[in-house]
Protein backbone atom coordinates (compact mmCIF):
# COMPACT_ATOMS: atom_id res chain seq x y z
CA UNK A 1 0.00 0.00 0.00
CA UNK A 2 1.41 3.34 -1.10
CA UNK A 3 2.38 5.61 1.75
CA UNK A 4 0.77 9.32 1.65
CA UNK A 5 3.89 11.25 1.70
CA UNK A 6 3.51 15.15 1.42
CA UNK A 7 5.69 14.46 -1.36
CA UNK A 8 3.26 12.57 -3.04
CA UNK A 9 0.46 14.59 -2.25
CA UNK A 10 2.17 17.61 -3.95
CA UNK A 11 3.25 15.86 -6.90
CA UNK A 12 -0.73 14.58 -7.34
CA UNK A 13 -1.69 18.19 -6.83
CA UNK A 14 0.81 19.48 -9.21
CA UNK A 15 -0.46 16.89 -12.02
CA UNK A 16 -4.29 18.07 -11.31
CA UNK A 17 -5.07 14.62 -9.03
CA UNK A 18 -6.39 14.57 -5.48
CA UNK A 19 -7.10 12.01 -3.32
CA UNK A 20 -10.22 10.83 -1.53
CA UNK A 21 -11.02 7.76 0.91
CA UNK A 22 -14.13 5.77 0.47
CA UNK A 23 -15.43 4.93 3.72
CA UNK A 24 -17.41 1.57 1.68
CA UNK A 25 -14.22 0.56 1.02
CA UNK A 26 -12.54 0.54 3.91
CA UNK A 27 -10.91 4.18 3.73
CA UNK A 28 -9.04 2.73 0.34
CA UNK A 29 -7.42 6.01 -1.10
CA UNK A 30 -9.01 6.55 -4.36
CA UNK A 31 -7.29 9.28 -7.20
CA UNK A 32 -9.27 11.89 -9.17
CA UNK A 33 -8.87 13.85 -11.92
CA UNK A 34 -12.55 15.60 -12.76
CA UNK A 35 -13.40 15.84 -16.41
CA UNK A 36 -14.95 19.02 -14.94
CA UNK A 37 -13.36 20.97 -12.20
CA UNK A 38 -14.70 23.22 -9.91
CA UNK A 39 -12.32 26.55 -9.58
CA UNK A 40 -13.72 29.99 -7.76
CA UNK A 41 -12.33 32.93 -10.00
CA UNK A 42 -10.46 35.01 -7.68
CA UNK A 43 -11.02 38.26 -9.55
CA UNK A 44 -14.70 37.78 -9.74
CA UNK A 45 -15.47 36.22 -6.29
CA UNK A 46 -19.18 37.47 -5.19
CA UNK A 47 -20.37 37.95 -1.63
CA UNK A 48 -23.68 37.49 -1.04
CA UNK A 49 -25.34 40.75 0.59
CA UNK A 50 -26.58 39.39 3.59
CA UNK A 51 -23.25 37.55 4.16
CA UNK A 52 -21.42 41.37 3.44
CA UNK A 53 -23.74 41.95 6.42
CA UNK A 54 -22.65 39.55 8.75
CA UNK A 55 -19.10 40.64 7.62
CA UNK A 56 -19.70 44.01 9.31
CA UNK A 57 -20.83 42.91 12.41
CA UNK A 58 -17.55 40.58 13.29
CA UNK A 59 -19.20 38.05 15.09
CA UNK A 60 -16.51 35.21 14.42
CA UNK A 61 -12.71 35.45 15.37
CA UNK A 62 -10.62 34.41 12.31
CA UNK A 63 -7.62 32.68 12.70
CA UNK A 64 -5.28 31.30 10.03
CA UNK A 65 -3.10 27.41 10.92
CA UNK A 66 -4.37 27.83 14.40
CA UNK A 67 -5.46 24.26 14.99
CA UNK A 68 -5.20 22.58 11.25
CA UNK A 69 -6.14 19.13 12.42
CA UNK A 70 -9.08 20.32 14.42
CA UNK A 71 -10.47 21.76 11.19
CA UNK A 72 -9.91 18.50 9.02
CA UNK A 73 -11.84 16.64 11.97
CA UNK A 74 -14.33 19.14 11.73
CA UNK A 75 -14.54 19.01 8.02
CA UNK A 76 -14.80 15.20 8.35
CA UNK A 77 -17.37 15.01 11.33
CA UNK A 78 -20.44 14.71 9.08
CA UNK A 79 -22.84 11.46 8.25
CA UNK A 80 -20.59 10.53 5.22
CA UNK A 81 -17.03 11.56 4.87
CA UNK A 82 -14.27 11.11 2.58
CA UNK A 83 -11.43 12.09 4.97
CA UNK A 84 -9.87 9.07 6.63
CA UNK A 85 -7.58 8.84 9.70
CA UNK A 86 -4.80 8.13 7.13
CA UNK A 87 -5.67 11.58 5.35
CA UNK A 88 -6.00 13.64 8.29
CA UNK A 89 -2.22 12.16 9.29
CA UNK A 90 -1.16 12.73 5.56
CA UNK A 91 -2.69 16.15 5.47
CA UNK A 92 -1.22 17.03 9.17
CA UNK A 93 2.24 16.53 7.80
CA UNK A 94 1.85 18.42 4.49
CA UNK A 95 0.88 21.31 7.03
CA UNK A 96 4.25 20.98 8.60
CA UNK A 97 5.84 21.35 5.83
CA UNK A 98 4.05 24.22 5.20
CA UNK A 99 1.94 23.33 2.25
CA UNK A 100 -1.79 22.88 3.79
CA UNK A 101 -3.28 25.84 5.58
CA UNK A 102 -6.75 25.90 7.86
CA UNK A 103 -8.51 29.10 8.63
CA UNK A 104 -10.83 28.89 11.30
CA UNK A 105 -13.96 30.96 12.79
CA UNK A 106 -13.86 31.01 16.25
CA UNK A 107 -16.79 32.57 18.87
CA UNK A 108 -15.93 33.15 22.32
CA UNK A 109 -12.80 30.72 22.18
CA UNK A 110 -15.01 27.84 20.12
CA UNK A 111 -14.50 26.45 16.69
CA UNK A 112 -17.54 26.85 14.80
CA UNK A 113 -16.32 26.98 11.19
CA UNK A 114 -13.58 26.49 9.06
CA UNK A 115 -11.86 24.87 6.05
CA UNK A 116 -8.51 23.35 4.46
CA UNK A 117 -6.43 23.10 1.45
CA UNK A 118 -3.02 23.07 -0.36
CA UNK A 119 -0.80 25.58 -1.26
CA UNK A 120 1.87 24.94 -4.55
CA UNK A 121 2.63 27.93 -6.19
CA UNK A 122 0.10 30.13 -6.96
CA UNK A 123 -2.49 27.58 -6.47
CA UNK A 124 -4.65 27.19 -3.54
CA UNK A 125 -6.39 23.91 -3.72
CA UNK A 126 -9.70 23.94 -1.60
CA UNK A 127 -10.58 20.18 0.38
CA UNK A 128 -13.36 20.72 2.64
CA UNK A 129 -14.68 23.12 4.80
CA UNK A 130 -17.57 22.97 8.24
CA UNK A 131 -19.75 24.71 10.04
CA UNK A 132 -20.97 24.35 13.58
CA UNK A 133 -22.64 27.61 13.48
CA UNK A 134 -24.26 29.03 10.21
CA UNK A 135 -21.90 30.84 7.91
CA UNK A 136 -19.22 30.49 9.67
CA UNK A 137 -17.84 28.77 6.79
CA UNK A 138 -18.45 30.91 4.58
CA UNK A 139 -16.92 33.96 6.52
CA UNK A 140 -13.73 31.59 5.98
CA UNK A 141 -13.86 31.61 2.32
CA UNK A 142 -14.10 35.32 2.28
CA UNK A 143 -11.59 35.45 4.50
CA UNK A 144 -9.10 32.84 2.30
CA UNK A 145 -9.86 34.55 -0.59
CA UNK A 146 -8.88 38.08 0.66
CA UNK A 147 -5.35 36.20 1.82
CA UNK A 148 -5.10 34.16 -1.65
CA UNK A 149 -5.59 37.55 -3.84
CA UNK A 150 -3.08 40.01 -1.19
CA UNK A 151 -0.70 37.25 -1.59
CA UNK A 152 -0.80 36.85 -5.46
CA UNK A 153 -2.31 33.43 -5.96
CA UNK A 154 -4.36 32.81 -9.33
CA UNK A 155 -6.04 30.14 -8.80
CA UNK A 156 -8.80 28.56 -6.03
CA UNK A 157 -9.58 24.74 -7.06
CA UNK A 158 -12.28 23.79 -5.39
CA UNK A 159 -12.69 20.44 -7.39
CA UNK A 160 -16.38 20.22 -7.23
CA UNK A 161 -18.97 23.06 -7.92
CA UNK A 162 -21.78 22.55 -5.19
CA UNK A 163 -24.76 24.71 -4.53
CA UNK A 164 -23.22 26.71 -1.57
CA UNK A 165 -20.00 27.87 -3.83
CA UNK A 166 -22.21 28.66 -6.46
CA UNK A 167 -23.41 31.78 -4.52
CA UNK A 168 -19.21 32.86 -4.85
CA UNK A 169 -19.43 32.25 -8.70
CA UNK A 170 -18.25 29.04 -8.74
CA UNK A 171 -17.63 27.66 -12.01
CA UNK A 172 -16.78 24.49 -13.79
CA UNK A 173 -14.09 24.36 -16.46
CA UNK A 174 -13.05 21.35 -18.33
CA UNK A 175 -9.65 19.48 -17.51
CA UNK A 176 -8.15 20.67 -20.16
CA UNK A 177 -8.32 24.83 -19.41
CA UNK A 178 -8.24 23.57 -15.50
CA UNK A 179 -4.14 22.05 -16.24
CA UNK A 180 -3.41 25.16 -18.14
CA UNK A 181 -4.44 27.44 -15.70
CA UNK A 182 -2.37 24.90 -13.12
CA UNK A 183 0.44 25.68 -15.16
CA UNK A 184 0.61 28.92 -14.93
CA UNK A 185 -0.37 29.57 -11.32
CA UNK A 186 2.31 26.56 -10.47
CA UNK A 187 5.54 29.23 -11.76
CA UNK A 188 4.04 31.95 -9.58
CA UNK A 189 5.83 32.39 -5.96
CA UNK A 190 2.51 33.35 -4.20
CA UNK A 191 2.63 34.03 -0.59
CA UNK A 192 0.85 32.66 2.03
């Protein structure tokens, strides 16, 4: 059985692959590469009004790589998950090497929201995100996005276009534009 290095992990990422555990399978890592990818344009990245709202009134604390693995067990405390015990160990060491960053939502000391993902380049590439409180996620993805655009990043993968990114203007672009945009943003020394 293959051994989820963070070596590994970046070279998948690099190539366009990311992996995924199937709990029916006993947490067997599986590798995909979407005919149809799910990226949030930075440039164009909407906010709902009534979240601009909630923006204004501060009512999270946001933190960035304050407690990583306590937002991937977040992220994976739900009735079906794809993160395995193997990932979250995988994805904990990738973070100390410095290429997986949390950012967490916080109210009176408690984690109520969050999400995760991979840094290469100028590529941030989006794995999960939770709420224990409503929008708090969301108020993380405005947050990341703010860091990902001040830091010069050009592209936000977020694999999968669901109904709650679609509010961002979440888009899906075929495999082919999705590796040419990888391309470019992997020559581009963003900062984190």
């Amino acid at each position: 059985m293959e051994q989820l290095t963070p070596e590994l992990l970046l070279a998948a990422y690099g190539n366009g692959i990311f992996p995924m555990a199937d709990e029916d399978s006993d947490w067997e890592i599986s590798w995909y590469s979407p005919a149809e990818r799910g990226v949030l344009p930075l440039e164009s990245f909407h906010i709902p009004h009534d979240l601009s709202r909630l923006l204004r009134q501060r009512q999270f604390e946001v933190t960035f790589d304050r407690d990583f693995e306590a937002v991937m067990r977040g992220c994976a405390d739900r009735d079906s998950t794809w993160i395995s015990e193997k990932l979250v160990a995988a994805y904990v060491a990738l973070h100390e090497a410095g290429h997986a960053h949390s950012v967490e939502c916080r109210q009176e000391g408690r984690l109520v929201g969050g999400l995760y993902g991979v840094r290469l380049g100028g590529a941030f590439f989006g794995e999960s995100m939770f709420h224990r409180v409503r929008d708090a996620s969301k108020v993380a993805l405005v947050h990341l996005v703010e860091r990902l655009k001040q830091g010069g990043f050009t592209l936000l993968d977020t694999q999968f276009v669901t109904p709650h990114l679609e509010q961002f203007d979440a888009t899906e672009i075929g495999r082919e534009e999705y590796l040419r945009q990888l391309a470019n943003a992997l020559h581009i020394d963003a900062t984190w």
